[in-house]
PDB file of N, CA and C in Angstrom:
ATOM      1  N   UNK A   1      -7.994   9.749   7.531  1.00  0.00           N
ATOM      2  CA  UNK A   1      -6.918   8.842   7.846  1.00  0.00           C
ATOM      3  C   UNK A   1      -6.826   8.657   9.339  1.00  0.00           C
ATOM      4  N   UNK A   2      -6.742   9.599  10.318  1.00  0.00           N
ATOM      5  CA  UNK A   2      -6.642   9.469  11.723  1.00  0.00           C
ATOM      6  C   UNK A   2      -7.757   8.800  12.025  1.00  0.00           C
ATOM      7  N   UNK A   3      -9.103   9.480  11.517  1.00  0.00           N
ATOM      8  CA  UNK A   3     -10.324   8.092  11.980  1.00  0.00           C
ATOM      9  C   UNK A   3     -10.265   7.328  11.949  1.00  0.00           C
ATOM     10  N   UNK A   4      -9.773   6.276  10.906  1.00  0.00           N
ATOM     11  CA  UNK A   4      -9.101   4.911  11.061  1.00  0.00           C
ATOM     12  C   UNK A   4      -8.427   4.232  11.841  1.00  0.00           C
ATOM     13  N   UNK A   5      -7.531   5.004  12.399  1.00  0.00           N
ATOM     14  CA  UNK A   5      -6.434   4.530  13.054  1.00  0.00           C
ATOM     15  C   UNK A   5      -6.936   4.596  14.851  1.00  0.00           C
ATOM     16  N   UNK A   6      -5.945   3.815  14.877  1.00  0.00           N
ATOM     17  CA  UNK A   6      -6.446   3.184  16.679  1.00  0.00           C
ATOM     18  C   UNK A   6      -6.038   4.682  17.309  1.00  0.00           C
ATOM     19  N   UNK A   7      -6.466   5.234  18.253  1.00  0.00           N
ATOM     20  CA  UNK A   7      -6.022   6.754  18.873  1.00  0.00           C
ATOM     21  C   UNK A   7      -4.775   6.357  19.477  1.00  0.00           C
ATOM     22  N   UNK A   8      -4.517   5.238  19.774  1.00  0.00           N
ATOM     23  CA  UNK A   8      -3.206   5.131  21.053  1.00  0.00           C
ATOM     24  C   UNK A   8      -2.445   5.054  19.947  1.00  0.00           C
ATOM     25  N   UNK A   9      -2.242   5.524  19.083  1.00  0.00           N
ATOM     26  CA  UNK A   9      -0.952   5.282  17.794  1.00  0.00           C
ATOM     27  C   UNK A   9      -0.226   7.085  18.234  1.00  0.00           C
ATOM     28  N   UNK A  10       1.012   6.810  18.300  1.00  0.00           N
ATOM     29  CA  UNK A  10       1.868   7.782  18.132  1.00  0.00           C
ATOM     30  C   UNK A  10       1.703   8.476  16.998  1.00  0.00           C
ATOM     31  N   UNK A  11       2.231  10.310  17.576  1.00  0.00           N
ATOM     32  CA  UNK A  11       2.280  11.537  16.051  1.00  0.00           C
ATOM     33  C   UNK A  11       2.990  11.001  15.478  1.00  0.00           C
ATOM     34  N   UNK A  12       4.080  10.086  15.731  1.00  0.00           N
ATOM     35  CA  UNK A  12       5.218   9.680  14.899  1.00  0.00           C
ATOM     36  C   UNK A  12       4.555   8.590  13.582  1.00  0.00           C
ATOM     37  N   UNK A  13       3.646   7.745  14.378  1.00  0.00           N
ATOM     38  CA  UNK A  13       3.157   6.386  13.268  1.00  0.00           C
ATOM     39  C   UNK A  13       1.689   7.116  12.599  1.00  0.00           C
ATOM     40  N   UNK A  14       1.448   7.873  13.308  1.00  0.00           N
ATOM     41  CA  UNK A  14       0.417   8.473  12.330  1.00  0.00           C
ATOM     42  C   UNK A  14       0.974   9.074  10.790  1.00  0.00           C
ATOM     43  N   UNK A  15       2.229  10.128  11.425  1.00  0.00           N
ATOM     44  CA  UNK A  15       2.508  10.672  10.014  1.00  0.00           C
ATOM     45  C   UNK A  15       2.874  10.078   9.138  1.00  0.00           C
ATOM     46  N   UNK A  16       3.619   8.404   9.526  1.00  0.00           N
ATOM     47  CA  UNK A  16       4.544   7.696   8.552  1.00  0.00           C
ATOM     48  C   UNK A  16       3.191   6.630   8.078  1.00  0.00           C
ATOM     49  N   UNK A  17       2.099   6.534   8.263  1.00  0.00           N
ATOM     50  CA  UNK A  17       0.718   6.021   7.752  1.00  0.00           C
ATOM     51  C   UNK A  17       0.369   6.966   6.760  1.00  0.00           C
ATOM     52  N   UNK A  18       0.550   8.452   7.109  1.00  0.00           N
ATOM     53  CA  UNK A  18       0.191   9.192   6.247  1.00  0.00           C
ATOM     54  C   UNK A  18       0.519   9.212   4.968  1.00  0.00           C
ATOM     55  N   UNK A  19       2.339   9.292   5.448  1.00  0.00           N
ATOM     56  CA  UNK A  19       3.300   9.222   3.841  1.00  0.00           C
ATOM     57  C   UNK A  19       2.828   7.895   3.031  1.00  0.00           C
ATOM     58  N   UNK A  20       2.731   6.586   3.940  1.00  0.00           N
ATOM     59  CA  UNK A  20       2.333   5.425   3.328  1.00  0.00           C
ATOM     60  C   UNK A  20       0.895   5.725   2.334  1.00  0.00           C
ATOM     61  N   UNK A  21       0.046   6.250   2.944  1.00  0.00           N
ATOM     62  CA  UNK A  21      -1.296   6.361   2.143  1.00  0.00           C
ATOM     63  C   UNK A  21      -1.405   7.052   1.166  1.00  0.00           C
ATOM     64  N   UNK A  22      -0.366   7.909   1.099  1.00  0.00           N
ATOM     65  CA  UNK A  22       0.362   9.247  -0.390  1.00  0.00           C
ATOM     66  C   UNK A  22       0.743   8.048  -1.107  1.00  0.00           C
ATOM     67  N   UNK A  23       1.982   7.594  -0.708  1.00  0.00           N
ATOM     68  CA  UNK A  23       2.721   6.681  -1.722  1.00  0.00           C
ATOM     69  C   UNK A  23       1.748   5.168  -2.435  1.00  0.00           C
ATOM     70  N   UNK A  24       0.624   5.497  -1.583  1.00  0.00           N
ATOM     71  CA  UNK A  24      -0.270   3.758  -2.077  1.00  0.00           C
ATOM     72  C   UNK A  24      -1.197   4.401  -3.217  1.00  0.00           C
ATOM     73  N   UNK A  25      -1.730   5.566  -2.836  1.00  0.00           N
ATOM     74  CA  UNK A  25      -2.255   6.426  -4.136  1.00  0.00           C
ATOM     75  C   UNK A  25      -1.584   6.570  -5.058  1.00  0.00           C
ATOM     76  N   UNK A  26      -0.171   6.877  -5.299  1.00  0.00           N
ATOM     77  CA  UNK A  26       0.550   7.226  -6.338  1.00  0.00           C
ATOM     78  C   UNK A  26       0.990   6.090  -7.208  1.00  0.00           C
ATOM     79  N   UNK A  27       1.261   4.743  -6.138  1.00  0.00           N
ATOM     80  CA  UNK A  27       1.779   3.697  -7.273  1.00  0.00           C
ATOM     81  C   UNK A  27       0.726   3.218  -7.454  1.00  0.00           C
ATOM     82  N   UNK A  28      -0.843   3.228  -6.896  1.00  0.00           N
ATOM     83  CA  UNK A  28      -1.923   2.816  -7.998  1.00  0.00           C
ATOM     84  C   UNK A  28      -1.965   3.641  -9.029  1.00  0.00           C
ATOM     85  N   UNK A  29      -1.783   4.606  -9.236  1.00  0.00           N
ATOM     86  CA  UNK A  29      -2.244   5.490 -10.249  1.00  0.00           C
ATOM     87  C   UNK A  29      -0.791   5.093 -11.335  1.00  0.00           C
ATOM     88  N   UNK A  30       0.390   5.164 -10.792  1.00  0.00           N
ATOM     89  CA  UNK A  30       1.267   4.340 -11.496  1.00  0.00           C
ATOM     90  C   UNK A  30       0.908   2.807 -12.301  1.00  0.00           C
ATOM     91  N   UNK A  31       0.474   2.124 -11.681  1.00  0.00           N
ATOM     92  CA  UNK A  31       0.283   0.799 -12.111  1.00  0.00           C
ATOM     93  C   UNK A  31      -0.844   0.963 -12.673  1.00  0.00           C
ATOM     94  N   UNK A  32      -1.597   1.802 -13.087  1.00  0.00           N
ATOM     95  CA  UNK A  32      -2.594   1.906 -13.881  1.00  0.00           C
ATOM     96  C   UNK A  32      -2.121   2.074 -15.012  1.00  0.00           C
ATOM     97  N   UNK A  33      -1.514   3.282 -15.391  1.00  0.00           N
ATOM     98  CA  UNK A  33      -0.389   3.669 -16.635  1.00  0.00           C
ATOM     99  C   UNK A  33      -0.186   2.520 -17.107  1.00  0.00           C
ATOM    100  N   UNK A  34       0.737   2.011 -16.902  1.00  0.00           N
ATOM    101  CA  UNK A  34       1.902   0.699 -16.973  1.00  0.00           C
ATOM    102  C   UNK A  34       1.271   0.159 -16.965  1.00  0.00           C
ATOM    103  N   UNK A  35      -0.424  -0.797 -17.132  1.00  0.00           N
ATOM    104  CA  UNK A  35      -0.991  -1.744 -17.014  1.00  0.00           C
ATOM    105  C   UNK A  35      -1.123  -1.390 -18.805  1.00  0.00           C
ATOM    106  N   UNK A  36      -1.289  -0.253 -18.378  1.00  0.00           N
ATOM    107  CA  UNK A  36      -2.294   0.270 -20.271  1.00  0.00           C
ATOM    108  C   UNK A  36      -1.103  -0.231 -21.243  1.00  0.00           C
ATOM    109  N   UNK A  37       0.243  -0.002 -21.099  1.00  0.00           N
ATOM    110  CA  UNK A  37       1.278  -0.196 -21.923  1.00  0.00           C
ATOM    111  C   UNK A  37       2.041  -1.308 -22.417  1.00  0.00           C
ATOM    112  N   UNK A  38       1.416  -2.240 -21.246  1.00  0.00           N
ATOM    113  CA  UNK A  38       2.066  -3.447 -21.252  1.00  0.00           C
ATOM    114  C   UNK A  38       3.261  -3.991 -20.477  1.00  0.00           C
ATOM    115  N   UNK A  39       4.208  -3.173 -19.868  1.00  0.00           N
ATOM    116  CA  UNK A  39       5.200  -3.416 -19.504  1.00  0.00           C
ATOM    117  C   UNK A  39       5.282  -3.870 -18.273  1.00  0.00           C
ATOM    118  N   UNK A  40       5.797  -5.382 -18.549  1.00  0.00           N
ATOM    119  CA  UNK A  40       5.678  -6.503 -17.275  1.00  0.00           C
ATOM    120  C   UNK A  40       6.373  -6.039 -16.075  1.00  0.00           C
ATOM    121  N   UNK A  41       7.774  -5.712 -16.483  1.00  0.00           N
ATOM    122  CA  UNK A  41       8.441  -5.689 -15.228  1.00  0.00           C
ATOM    123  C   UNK A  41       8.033  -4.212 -14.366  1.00  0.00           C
ATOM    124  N   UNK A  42       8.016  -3.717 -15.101  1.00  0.00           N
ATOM    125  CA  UNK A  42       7.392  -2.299 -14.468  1.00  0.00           C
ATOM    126  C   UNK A  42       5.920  -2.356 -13.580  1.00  0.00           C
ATOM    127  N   UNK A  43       5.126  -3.393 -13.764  1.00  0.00           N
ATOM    128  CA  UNK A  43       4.380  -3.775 -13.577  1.00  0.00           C
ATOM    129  C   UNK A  43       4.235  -4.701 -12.062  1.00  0.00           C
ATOM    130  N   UNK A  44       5.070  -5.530 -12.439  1.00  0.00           N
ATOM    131  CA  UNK A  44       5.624  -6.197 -11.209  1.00  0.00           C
ATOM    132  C   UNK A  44       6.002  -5.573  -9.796  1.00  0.00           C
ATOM    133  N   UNK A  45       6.852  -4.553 -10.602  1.00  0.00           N
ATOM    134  CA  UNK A  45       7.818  -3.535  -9.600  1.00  0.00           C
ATOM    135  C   UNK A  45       6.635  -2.708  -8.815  1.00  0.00           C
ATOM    136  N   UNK A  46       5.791  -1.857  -9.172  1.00  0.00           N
ATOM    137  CA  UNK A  46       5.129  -1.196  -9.043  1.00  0.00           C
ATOM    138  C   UNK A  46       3.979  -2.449  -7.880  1.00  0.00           C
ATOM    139  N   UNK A  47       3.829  -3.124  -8.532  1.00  0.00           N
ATOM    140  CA  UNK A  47       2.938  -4.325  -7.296  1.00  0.00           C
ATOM    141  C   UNK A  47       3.428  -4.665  -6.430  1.00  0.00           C
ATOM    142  N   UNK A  48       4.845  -5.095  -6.063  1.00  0.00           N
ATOM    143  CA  UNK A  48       5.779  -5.396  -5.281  1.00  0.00           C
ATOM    144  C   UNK A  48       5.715  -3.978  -3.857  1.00  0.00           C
ATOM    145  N   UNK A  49       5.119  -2.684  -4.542  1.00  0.00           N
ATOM    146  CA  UNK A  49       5.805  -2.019  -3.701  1.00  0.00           C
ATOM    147  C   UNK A  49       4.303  -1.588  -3.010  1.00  0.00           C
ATOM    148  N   UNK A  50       3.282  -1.548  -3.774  1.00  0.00           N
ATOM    149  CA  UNK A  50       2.287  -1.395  -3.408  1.00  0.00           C
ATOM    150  C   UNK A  50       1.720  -2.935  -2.626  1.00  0.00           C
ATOM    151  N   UNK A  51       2.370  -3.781  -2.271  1.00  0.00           N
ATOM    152  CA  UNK A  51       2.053  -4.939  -1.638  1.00  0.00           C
ATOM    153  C   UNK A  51       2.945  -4.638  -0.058  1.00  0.00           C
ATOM    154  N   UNK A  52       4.268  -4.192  -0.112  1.00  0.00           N
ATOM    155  CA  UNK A  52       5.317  -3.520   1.092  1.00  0.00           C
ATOM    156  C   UNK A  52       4.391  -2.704   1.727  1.00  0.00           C
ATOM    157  N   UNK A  53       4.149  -1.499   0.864  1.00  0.00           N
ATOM    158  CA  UNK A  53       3.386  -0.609   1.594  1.00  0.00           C
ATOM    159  C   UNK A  53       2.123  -0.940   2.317  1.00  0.00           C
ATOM    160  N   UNK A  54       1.385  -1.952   1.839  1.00  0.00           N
ATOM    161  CA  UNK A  54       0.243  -2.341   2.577  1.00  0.00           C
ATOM    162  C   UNK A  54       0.890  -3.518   3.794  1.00  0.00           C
ATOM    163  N   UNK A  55       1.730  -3.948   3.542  1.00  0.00           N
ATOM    164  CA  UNK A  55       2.666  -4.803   4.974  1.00  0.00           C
ATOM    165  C   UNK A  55       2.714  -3.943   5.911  1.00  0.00           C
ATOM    166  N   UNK A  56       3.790  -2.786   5.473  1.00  0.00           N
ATOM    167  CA  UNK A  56       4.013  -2.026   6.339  1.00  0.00           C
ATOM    168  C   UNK A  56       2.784  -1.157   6.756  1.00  0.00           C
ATOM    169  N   UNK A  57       1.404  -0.739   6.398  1.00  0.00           N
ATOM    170  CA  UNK A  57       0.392  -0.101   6.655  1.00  0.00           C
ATOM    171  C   UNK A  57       0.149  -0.908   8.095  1.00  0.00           C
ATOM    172  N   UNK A  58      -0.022  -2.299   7.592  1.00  0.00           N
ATOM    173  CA  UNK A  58      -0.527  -3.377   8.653  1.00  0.00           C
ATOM    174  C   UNK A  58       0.626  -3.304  10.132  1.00  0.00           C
ATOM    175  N   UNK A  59       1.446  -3.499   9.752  1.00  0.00           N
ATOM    176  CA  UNK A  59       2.638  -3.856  10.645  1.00  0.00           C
ATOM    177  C   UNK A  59       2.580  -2.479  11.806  1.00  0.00           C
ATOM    178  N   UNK A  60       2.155  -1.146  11.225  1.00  0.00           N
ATOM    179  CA  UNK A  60       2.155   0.086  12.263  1.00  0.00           C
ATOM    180  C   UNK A  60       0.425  -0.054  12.695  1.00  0.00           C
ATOM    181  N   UNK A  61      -0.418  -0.895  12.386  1.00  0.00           N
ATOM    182  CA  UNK A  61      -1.712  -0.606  13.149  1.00  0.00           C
ATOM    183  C   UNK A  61      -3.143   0.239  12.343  1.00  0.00           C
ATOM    184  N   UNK A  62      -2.449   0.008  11.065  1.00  0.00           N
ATOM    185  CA  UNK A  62      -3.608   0.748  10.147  1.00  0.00           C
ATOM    186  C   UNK A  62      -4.316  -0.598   9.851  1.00  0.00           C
ATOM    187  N   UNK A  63      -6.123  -0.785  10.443  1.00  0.00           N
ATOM    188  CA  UNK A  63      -6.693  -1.446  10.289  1.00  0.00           C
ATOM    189  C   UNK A  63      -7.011  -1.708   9.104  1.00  0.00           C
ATOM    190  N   UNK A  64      -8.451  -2.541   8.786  1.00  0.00           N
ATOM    191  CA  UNK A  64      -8.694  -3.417   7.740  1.00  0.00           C
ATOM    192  C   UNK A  64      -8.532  -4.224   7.571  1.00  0.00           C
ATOM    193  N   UNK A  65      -9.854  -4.676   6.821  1.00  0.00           N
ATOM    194  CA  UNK A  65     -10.145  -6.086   6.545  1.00  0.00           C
ATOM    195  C   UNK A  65      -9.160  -6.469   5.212  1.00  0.00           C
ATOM    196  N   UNK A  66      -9.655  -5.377   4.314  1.00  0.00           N
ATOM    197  CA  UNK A  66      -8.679  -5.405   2.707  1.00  0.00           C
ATOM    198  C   UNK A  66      -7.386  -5.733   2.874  1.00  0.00           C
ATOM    199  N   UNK A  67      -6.513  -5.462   3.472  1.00  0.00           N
ATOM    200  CA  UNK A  67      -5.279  -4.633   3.409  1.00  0.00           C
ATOM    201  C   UNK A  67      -4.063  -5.781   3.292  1.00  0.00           C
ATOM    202  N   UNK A  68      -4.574  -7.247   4.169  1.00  0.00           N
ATOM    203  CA  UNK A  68      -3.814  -8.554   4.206  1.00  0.00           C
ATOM    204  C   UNK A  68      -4.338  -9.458   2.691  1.00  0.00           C
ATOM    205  N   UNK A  69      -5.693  -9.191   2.337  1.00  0.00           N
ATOM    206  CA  UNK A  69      -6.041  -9.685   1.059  1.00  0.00           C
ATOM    207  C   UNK A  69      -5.299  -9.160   0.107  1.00  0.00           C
ATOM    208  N   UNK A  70      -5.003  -7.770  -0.139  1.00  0.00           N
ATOM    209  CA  UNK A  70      -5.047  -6.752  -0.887  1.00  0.00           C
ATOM    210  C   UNK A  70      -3.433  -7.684  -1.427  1.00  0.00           C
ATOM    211  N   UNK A  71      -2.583  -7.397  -0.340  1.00  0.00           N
ATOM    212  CA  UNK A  71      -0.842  -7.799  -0.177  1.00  0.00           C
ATOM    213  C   UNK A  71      -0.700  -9.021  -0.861  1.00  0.00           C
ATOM    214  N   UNK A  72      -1.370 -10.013  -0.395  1.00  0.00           N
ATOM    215  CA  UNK A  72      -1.375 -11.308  -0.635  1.00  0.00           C
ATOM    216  C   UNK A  72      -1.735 -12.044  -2.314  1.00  0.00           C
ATOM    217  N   UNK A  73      -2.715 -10.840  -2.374  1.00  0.00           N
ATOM    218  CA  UNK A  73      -3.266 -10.610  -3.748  1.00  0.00           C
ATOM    219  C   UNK A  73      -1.842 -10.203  -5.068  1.00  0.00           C
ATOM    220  N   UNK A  74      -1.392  -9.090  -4.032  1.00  0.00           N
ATOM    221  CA  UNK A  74      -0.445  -8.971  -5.141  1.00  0.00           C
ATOM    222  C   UNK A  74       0.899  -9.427  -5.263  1.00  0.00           C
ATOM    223  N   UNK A  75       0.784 -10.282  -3.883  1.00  0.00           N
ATOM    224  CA  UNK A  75       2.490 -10.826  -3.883  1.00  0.00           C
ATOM    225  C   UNK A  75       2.306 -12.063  -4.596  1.00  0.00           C
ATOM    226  N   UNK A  76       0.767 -12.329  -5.000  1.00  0.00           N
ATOM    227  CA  UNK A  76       0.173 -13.911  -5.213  1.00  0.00           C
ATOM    228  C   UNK A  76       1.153 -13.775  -7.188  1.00  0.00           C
ATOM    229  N   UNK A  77       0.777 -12.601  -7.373  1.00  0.00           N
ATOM    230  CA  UNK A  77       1.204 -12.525  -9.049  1.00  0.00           C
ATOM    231  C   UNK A  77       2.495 -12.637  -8.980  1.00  0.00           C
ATOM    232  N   UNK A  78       3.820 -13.154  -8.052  1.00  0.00           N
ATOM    233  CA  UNK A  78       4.523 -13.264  -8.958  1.00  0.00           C
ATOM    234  C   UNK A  78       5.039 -14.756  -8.754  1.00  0.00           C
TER     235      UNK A  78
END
């Protein structure tokens, strides 16, 4: 995760990239579940937040090419 990131980024925006990259693992693995089951809104919800989190990834300086596709991709579904 720190390899990624630009070095002039603060301990402060590093760690809150960190929590972000926990929480982007967890609601994929969430929205995987909930894909299998069917349930739309849960579905939605779960994309909605995993689309924030990649805003906010962008917005503190966590590079990538993916990351504006990725958002756009999923704000595109609703």
């Amino acid at each position: 995760m720190v390899g990624e990131t630009h070095p002039s980024l603060s301990p402060s925006v590093l760690e809150i990239l960190g929590l972000l990259q926990n929480a982007e693992k967890l609601f994929w693995s969430d929205l995987a579940l909930i894909a299998r089951r069917g349930h739309v809104f849960q579905v939605r919800e779960a994309a909605l937040s995993l689309a924030l989190i990649r805003t906010f990834q962008g917005s503190l300086g966590k590079g990538g090419v993916d990351g504006p596709v990725i958002a756009s991709r999923l704000l595109g579904m609703f």
